[in-house]
N, C-alpha and C. Protein backbone atom coordinates (compact mmCIF):
# COMPACT_ATOMS: atom_id res chain seq x y z
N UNK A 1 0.85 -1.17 0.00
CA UNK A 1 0.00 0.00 0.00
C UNK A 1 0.89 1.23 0.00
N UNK A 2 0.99 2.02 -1.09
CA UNK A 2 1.82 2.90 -1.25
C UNK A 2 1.26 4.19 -1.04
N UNK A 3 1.28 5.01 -0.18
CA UNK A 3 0.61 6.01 0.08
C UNK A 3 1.88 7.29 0.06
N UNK A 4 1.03 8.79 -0.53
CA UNK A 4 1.80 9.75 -1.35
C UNK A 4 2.11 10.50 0.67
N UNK A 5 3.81 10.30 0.59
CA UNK A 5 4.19 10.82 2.06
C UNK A 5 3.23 12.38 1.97
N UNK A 6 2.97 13.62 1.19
CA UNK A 6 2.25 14.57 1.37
C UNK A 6 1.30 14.38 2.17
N UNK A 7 0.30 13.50 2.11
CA UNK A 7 -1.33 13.15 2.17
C UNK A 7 -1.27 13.93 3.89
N UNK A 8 -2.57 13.81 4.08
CA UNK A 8 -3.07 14.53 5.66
C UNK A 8 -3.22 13.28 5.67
N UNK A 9 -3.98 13.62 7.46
CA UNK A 9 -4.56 12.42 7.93
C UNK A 9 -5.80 12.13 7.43
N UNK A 10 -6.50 13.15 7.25
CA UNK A 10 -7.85 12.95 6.57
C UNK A 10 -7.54 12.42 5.35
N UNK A 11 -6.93 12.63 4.61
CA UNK A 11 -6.49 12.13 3.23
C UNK A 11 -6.45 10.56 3.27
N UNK A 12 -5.84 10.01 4.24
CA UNK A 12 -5.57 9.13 4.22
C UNK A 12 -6.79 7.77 4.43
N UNK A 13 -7.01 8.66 5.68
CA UNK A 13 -8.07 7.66 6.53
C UNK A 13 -9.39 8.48 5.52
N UNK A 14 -9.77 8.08 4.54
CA UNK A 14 -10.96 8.64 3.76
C UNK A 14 -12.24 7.93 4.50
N UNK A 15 -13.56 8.65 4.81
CA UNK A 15 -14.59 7.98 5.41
C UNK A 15 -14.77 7.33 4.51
N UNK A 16 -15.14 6.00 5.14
CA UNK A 16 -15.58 5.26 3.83
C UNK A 16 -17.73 5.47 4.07
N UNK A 17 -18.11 5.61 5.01
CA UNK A 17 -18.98 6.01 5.06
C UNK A 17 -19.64 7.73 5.24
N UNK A 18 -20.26 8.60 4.73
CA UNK A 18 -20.69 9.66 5.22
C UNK A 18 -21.10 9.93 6.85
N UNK A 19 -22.03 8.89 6.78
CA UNK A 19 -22.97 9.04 7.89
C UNK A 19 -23.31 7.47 8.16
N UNK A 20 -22.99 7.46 10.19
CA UNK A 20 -23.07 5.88 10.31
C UNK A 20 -23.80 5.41 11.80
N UNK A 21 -25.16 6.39 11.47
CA UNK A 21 -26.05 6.00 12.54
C UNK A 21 -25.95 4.53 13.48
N UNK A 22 -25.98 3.64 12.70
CA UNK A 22 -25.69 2.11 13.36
C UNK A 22 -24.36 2.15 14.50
N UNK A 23 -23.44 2.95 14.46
CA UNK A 23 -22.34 2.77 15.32
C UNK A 23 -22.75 3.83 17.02
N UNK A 24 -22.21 3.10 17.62
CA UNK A 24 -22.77 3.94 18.89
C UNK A 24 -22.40 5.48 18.85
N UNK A 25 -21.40 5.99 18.30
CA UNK A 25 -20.44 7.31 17.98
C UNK A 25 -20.86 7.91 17.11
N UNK A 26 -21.53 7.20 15.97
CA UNK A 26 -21.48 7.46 14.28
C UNK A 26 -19.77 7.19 13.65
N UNK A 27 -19.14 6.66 14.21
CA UNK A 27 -17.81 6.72 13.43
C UNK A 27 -18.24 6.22 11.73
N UNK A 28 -17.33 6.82 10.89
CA UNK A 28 -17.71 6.91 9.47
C UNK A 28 -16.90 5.81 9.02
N UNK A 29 -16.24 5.13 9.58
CA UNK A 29 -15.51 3.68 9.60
C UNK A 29 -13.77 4.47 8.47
N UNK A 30 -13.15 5.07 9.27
CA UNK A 30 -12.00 5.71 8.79
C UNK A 30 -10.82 4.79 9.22
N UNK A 31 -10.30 3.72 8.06
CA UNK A 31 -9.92 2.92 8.20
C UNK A 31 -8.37 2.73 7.10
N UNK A 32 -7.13 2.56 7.82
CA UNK A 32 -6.40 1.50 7.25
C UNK A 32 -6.33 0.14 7.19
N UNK A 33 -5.87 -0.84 6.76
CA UNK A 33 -5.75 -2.11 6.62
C UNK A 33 -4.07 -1.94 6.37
N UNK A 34 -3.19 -2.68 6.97
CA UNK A 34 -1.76 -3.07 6.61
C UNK A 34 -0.89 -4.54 6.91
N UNK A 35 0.17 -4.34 6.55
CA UNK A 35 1.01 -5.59 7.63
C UNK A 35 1.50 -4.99 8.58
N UNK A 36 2.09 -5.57 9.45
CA UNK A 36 2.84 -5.15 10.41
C UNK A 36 4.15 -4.31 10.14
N UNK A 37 4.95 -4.60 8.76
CA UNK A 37 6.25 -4.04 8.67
C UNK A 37 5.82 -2.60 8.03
N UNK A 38 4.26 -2.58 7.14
CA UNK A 38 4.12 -1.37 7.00
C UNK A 38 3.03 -0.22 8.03
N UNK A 39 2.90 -0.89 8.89
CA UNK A 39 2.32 0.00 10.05
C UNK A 39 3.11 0.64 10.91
N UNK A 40 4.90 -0.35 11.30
CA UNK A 40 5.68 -0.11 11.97
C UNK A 40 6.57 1.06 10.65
N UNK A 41 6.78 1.19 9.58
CA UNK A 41 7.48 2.04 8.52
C UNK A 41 6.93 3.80 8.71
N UNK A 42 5.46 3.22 8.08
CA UNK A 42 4.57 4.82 8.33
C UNK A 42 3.83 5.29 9.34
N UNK A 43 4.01 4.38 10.53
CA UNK A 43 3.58 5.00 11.95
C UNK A 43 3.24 6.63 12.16
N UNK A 44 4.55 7.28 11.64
CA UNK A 44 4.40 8.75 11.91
C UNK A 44 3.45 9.41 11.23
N UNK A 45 3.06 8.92 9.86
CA UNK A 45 2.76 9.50 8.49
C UNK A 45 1.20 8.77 9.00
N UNK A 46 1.19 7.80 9.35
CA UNK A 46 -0.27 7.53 9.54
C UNK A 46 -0.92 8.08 10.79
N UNK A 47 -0.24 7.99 11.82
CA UNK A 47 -0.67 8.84 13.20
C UNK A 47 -2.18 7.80 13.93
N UNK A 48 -1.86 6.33 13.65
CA UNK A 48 -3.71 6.17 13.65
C UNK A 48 -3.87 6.74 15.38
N UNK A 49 -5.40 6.62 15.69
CA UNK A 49 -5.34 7.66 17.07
C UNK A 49 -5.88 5.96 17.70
N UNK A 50 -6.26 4.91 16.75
CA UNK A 50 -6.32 3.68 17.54
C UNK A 50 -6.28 2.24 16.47
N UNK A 51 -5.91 1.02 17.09
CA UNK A 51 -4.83 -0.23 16.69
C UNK A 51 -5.22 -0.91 16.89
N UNK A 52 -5.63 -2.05 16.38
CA UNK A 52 -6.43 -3.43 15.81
C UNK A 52 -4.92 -3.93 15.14
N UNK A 53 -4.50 -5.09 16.02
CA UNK A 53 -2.87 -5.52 15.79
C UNK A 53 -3.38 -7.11 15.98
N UNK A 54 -3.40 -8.25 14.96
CA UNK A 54 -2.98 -9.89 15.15
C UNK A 54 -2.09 -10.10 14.46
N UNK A 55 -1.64 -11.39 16.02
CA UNK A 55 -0.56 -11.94 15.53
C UNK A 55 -0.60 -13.48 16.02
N UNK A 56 0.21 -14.59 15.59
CA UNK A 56 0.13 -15.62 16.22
C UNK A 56 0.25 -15.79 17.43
N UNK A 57 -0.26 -16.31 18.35
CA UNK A 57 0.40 -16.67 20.05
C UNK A 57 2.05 -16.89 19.62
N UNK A 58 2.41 -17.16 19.41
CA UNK A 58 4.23 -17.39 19.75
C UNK A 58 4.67 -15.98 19.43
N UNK A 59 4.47 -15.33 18.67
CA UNK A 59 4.82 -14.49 17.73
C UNK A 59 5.30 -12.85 18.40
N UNK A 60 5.62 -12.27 18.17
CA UNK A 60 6.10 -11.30 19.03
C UNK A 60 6.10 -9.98 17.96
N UNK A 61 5.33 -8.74 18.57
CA UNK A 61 4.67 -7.47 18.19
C UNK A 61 6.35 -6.50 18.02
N UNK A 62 6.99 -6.33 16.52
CA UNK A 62 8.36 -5.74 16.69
C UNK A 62 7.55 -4.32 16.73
N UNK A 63 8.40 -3.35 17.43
CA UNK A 63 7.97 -1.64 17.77
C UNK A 63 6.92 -0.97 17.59
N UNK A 64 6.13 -1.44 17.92
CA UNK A 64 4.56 -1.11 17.21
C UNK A 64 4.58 0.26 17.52
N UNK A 65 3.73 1.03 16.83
CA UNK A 65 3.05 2.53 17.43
C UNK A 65 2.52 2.80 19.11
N UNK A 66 2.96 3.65 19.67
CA UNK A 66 2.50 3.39 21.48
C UNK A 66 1.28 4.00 20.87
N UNK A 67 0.51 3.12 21.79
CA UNK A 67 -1.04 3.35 22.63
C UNK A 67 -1.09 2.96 23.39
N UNK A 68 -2.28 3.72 24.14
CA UNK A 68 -2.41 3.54 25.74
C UNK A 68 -3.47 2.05 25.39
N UNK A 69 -3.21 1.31 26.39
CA UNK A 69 -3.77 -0.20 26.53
C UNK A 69 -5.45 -0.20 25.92
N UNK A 70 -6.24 0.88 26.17
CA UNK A 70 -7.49 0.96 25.38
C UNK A 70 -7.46 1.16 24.54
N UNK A 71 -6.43 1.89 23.54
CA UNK A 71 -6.82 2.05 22.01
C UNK A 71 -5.89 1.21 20.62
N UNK A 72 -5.50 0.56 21.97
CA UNK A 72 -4.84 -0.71 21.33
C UNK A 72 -5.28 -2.41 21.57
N UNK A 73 -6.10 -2.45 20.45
CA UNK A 73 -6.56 -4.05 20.91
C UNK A 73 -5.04 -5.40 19.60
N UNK A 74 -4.90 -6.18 20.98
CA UNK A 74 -4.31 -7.32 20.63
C UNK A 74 -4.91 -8.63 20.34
N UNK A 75 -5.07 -9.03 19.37
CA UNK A 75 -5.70 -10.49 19.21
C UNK A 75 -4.69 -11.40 18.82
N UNK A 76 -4.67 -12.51 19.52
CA UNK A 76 -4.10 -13.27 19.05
C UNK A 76 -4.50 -14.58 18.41
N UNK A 77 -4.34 -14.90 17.61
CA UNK A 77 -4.59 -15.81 16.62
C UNK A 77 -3.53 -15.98 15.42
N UNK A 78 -3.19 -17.29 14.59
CA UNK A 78 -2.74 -17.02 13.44
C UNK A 78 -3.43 -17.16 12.26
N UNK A 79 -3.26 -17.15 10.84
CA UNK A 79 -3.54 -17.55 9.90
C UNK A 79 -4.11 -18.73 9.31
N UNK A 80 -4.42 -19.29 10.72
CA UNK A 80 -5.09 -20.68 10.48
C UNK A 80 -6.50 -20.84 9.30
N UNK A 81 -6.83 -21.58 8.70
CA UNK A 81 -7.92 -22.06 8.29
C UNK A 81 -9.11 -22.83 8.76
N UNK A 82 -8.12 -23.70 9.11
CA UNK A 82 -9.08 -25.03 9.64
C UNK A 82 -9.43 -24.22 11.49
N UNK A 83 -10.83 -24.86 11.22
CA UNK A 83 -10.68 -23.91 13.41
C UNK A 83 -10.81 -25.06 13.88
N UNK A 84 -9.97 -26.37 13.62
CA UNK A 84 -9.53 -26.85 14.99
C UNK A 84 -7.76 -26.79 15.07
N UNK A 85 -7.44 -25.92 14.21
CA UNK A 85 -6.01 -25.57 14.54
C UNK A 85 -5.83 -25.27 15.92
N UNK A 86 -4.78 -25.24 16.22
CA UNK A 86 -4.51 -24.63 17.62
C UNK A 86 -4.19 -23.38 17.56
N UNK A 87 -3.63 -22.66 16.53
CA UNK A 87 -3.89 -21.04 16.80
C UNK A 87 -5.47 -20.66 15.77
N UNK A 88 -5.79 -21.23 15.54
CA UNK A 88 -7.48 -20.82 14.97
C UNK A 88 -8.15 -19.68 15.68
N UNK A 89 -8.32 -18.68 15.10
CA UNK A 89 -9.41 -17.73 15.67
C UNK A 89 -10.17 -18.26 16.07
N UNK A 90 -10.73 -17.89 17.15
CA UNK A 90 -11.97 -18.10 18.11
C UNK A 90 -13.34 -16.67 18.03
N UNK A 91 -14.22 -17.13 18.67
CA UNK A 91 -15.74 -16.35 18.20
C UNK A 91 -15.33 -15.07 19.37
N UNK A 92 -14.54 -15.58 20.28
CA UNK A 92 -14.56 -14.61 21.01
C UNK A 92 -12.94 -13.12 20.60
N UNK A 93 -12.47 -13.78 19.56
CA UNK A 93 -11.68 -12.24 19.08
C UNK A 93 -12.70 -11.82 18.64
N UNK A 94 -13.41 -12.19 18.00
CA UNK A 94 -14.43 -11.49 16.82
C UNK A 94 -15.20 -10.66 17.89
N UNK A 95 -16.11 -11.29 18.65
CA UNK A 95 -16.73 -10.17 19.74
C UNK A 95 -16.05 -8.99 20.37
N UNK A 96 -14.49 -9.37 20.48
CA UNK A 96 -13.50 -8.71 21.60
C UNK A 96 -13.47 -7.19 20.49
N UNK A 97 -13.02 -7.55 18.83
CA UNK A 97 -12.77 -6.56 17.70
C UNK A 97 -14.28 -5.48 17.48
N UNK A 98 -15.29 -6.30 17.81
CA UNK A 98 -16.76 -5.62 17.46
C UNK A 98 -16.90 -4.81 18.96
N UNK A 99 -16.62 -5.17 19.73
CA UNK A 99 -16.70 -4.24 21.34
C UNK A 99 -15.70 -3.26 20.80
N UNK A 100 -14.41 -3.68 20.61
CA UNK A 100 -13.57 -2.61 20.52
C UNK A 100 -14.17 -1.57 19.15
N UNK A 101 -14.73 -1.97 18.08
CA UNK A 101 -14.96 -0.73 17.34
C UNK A 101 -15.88 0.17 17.56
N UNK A 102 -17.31 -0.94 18.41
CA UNK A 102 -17.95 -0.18 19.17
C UNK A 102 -17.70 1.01 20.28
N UNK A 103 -16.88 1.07 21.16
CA UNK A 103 -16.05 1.98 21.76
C UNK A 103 -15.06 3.12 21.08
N UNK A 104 -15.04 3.06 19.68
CA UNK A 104 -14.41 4.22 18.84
C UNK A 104 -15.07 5.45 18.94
N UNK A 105 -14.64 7.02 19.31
CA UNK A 105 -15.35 7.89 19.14
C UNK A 105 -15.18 7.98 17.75
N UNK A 106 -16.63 9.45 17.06
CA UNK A 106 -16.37 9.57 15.99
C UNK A 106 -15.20 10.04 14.95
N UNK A 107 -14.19 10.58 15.92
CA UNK A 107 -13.05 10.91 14.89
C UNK A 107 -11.90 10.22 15.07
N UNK A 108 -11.91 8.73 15.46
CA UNK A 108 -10.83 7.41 15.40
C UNK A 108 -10.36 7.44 13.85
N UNK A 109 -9.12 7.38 14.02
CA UNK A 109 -8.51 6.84 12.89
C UNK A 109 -7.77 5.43 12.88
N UNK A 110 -8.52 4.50 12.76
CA UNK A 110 -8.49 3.05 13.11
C UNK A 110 -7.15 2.35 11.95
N UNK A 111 -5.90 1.64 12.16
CA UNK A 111 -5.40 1.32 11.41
C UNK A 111 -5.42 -0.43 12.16
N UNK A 112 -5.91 -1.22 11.15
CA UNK A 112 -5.94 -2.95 11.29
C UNK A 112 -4.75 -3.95 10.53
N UNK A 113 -3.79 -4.34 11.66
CA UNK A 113 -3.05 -4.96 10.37
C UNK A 113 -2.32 -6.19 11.47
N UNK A 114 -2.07 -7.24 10.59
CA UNK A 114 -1.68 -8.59 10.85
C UNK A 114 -0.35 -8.31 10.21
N UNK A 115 0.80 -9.78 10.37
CA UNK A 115 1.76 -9.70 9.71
C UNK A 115 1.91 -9.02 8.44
N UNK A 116 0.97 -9.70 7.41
CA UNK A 116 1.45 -9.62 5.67
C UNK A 116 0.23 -8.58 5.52
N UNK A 117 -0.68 -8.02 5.93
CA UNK A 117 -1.82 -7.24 5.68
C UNK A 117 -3.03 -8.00 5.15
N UNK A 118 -2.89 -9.24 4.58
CA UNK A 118 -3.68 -9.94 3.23
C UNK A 118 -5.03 -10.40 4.01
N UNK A 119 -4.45 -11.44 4.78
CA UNK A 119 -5.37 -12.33 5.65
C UNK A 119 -6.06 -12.17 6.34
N UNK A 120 -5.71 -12.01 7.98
CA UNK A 120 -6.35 -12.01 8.72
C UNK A 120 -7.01 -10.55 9.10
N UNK A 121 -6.31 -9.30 8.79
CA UNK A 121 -6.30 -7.93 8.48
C UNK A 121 -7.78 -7.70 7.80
N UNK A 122 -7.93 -8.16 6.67
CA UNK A 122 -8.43 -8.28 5.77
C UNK A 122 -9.35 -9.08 6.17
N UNK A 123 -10.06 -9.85 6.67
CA UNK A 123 -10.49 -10.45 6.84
C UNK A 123 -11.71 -10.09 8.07
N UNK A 124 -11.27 -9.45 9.06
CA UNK A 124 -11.63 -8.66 10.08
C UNK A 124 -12.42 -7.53 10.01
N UNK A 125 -11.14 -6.58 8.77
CA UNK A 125 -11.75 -5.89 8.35
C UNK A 125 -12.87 -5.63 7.64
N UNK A 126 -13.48 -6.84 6.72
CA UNK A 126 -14.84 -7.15 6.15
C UNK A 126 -15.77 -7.25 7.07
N UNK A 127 -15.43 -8.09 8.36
CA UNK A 127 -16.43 -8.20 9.16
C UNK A 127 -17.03 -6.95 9.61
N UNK A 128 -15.47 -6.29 10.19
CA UNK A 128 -16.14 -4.44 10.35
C UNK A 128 -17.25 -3.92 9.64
N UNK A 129 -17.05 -4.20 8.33
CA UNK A 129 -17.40 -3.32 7.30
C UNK A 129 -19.04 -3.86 6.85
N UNK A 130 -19.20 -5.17 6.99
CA UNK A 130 -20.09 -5.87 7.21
C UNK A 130 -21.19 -5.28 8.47
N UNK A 131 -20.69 -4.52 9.06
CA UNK A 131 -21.65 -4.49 10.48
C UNK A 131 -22.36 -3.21 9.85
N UNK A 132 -22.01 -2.73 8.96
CA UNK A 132 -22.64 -1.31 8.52
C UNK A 132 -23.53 -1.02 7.18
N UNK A 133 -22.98 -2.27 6.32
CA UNK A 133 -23.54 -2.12 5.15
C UNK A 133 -23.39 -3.65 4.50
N UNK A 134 -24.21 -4.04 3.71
CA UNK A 134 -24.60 -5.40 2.78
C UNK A 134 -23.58 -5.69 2.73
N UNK A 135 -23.45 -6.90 2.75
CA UNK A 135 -22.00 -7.90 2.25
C UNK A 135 -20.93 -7.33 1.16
N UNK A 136 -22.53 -7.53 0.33
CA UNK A 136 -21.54 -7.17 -1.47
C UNK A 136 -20.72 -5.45 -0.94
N UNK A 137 -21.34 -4.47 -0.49
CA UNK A 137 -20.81 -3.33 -0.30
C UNK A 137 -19.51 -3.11 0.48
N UNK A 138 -19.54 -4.31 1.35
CA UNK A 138 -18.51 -4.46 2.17
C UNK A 138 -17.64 -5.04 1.76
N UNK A 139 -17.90 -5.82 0.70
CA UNK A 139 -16.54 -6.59 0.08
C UNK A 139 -15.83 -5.20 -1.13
N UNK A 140 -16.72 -4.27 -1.73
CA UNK A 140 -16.26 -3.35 -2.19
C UNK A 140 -15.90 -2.60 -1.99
N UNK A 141 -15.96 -2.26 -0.62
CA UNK A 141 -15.36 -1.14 0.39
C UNK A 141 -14.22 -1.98 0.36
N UNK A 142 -13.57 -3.19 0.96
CA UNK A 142 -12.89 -3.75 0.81
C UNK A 142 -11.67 -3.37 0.36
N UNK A 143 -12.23 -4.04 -0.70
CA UNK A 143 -11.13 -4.40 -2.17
C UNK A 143 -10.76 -2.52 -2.36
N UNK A 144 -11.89 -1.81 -2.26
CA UNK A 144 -11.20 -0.44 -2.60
C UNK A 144 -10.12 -0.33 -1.55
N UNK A 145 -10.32 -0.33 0.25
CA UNK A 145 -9.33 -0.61 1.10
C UNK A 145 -7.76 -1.28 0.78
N UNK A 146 -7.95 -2.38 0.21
CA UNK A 146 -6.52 -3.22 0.42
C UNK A 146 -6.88 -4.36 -1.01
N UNK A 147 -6.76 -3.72 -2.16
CA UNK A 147 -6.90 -4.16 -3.23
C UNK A 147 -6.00 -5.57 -3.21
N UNK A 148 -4.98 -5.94 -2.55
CA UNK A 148 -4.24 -7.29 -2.46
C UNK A 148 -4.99 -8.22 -1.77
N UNK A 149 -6.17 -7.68 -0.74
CA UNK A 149 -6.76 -8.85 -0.07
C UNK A 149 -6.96 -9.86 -0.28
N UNK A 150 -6.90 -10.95 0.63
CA UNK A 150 -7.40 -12.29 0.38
C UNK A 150 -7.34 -13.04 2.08
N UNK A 151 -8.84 -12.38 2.14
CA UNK A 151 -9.27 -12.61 3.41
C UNK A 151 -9.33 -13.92 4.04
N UNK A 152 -9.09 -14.30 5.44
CA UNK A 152 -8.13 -16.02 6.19
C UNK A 152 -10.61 -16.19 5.92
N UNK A 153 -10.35 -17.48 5.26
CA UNK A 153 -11.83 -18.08 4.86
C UNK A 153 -12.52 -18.51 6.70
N UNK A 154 -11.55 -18.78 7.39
CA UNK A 154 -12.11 -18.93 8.79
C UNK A 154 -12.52 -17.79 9.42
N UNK A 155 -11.95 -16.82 9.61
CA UNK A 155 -12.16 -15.43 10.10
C UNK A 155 -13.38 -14.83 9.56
N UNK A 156 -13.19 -14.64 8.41
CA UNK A 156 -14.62 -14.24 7.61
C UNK A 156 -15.59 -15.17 8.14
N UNK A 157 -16.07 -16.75 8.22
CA UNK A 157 -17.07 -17.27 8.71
C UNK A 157 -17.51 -17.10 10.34
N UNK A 158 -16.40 -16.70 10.68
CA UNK A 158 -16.60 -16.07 12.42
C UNK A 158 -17.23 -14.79 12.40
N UNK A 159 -17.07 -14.35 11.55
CA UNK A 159 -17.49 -13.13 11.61
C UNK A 159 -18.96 -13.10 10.94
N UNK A 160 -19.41 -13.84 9.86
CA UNK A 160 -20.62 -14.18 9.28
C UNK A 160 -21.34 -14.27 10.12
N UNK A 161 -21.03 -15.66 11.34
CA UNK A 161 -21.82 -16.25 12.16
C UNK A 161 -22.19 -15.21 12.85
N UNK A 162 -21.31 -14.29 13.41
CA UNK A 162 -21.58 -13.36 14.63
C UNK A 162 -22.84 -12.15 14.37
N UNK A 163 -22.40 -12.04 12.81
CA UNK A 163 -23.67 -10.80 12.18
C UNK A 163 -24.55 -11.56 11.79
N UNK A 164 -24.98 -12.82 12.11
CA UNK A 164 -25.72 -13.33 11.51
C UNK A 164 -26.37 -13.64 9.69
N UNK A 165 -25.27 -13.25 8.96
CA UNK A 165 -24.99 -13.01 7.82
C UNK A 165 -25.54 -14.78 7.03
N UNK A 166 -25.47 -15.97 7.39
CA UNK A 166 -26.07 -17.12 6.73
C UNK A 166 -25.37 -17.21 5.82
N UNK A 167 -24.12 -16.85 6.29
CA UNK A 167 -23.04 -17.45 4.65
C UNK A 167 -23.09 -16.03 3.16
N UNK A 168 -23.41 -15.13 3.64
CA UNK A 168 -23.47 -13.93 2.72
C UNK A 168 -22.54 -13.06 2.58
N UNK A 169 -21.42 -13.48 3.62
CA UNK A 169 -20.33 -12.54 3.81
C UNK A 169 -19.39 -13.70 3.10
N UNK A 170 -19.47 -14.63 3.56
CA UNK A 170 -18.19 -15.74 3.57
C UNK A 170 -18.45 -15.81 1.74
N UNK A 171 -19.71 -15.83 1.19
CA UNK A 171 -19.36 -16.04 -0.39
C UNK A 171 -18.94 -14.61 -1.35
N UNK A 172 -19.23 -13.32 -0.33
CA UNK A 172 -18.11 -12.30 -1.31
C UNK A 172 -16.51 -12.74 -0.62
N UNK A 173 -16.50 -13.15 0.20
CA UNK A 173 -14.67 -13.37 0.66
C UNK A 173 -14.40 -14.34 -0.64
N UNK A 174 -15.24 -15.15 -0.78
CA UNK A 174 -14.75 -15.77 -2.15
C UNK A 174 -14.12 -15.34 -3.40
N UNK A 175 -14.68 -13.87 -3.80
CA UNK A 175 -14.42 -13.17 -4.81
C UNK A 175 -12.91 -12.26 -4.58
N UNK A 176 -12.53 -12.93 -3.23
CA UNK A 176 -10.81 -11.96 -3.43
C UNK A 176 -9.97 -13.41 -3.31
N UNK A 177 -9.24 -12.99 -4.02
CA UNK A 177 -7.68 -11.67 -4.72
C UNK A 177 -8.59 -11.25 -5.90
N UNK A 178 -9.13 -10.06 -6.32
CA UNK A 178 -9.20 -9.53 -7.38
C UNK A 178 -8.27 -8.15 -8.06
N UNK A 179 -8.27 -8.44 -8.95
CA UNK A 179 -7.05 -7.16 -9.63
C UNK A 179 -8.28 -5.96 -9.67
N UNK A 180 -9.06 -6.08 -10.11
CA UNK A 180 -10.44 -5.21 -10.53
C UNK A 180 -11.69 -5.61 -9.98
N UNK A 181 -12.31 -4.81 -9.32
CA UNK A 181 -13.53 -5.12 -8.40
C UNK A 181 -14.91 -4.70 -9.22
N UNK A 182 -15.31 -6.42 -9.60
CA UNK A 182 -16.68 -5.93 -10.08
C UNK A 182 -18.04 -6.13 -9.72
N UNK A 183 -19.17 -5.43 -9.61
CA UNK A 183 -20.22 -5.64 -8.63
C UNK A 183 -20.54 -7.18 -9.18
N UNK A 184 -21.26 -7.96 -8.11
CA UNK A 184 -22.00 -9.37 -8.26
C UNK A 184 -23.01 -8.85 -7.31
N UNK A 185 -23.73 -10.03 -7.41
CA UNK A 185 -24.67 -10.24 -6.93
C UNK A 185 -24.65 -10.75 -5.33
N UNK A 186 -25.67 -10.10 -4.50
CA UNK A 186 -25.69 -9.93 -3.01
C UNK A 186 -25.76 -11.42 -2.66
C-alpha cells in the first residue's frame, strides 16, 4: 500500500462512510488495513489515534506505534484455516474486535493490520465493514481498502456467524484476490 508521504490524515483515513447511525459514535468507519512491517514504517505518516494488531500466540509485536492499553486491541490468533487448529481464531476475538470498534469515538482513525496485511487484516476488516452495510458493499469497500486482499476463509465465517450473515459474507470473501472489483450479486 503505497501512500503519497504529502497526504493529511484525513487524506488518508478517507470515510468510507458519510454518515453511520448504526455505530454507537457514528464513526464513518475511517480505516487502514496493513502488515505489520508497513504499520511499523509509516507509523508517523499515519498517526492512527487507535490499533487493531494480530498476531500468532508465539509471535512477538516488533515496535509497534504506542497506545495507551485501550486504544490498542491485541488479538491473538494465526492464519489458520481449519478452526480446529490450535492457533485458529476463536468467536470470542471477533466479539472482543466488534466491542472494541464499538467503543471508537467519531473521529478514530483506526489502522488494522496482521503480519502480511492480506489475511487475517483483511479479513476482520470485512467483518467491520459488514456491520454497517450489505455484504456485497462491504466486500467493495474492501477491495477499494486493500486491493491485495485475500481474506483467512475462517475469520470471515466467524465473523458471518456473529452478524448473523447465513453465509453472505463468507461467499463475497470468495471473490478476493481480485485485480479489478466488479459488482455481483448480493
Amino acid at each position: 500500500m503505497a501512500l503519497a508521504a504529502a497526504a493529511t490524515g484525513e487524506e488518508l483515513y478517507s470515510p468510507v462512510l458519510k454518515a453511520n447511525p448504526a455505530h454507537p459514535s457514528g464513526w464513518p468507519i475511517r480505516m487502514i488495513i496493513s502488515s505489520q512491517t508497513e504499520a511499523r514504517h509509516n507509523r508517523a505518516l499515519w498517526a492512527p489515534t487507535h490499533l487493531i494488531s494480530m498476531r500468532a500466540p508465539a509471535s512477538r509485536l516488533l515496535s509497534m506505534i504506542e497506545l495507551p492499553p485501550e486504544r490498542h486491541l491485541e488479538l491473538y490468533f494465526g492464519d489458520a484455516t481449519d478452526p480446529d487448529a490450535p492457533d485458529a481464531a476463536k468467536p470470542e476475538a471477533i466479539e472482543a474486535a466488534f466491542n472494541f470498534i464499538d467503543s471508537l469515538p467519531a473521529d478514530a482513525h483506526l489502522l488494522v493490520h496482521c503480519l502480511r496485511g492480506i489475511g487475517r487484516a483483511t479479513a476482520l476488516s470485512l467483518g467491520i465493514l459488514a456491520r454497517y452495510m450489505p455484504p456485497e458493499q462491504a466486500a467493495a469497500a474492501l477491495h477499494a481498502l486493500r486491493p491485495e486482499a485475500k481474506p483467512n476463509r475462517h475469520v470471515v465465517g466467524l465473523c458471518d456467524a456473529a452478524l448473523g450473515l447465513k453465509g453472505r459474507l463468507a461467499k463475497q470473501a470468495l471473490r478476493f484476490p481480485a485485480k479489478v472489483w466488479k459488482p455481483g450479486k448480493g
